[in-house]
C-alpha atoms as a PDB file:
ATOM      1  CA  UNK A   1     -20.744  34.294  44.668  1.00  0.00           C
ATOM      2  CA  UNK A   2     -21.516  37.591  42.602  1.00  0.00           C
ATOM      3  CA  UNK A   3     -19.187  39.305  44.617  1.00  0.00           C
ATOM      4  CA  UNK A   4     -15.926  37.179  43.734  1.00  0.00           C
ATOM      5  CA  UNK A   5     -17.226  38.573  40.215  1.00  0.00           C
ATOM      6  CA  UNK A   6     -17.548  42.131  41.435  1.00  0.00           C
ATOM      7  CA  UNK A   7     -14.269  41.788  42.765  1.00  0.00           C
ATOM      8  CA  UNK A   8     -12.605  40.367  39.428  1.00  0.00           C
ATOM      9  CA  UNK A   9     -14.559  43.143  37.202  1.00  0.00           C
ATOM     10  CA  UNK A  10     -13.059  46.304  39.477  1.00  0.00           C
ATOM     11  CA  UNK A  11      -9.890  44.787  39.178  1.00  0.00           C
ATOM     12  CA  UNK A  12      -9.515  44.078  35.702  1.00  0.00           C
ATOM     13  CA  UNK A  13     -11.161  47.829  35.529  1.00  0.00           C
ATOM     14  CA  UNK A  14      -8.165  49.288  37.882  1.00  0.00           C
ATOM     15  CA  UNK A  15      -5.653  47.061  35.718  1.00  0.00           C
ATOM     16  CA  UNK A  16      -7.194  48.749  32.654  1.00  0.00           C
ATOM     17  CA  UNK A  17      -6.326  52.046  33.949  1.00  0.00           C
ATOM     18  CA  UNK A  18      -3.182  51.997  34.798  1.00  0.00           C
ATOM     19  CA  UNK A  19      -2.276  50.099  31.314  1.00  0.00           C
ATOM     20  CA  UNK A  20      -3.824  52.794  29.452  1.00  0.00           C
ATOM     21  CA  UNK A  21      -1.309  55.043  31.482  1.00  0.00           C
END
Protein backbone atom coordinates (compact mmCIF):
# COMPACT_ATOMS: atom_id res chain seq x y z
CA UNK A 1 0.00 0.00 0.00
CA UNK A 2 3.09 2.38 -0.73
CA UNK A 3 1.15 4.03 -3.17
CA UNK A 4 -1.80 5.34 -0.82
CA UNK A 5 1.53 6.90 0.75
CA UNK A 6 2.78 8.24 -2.55
CA UNK A 7 -0.46 9.61 -3.02
CA UNK A 8 -0.69 11.39 0.54
CA UNK A 9 3.12 12.75 0.17
CA UNK A 10 2.32 14.58 -3.49
CA UNK A 11 -0.58 15.93 -1.99
CA UNK A 12 0.54 17.34 1.09
CA UNK A 13 3.55 18.55 -1.42
CA UNK A 14 0.83 20.33 -3.88
CA UNK A 15 -0.98 21.67 -0.57
CA UNK A 16 2.45 23.04 0.44
CA UNK A 17 2.66 24.98 -2.64
CA UNK A 18 -0.11 26.65 -2.97
CA UNK A 19 0.07 27.72 0.96
CA UNK A 20 3.36 29.13 0.41
CA UNK A 21 1.52 31.21 -2.38
Amino acid sequence: MFIINLVKKAIGFFKNLFGNK
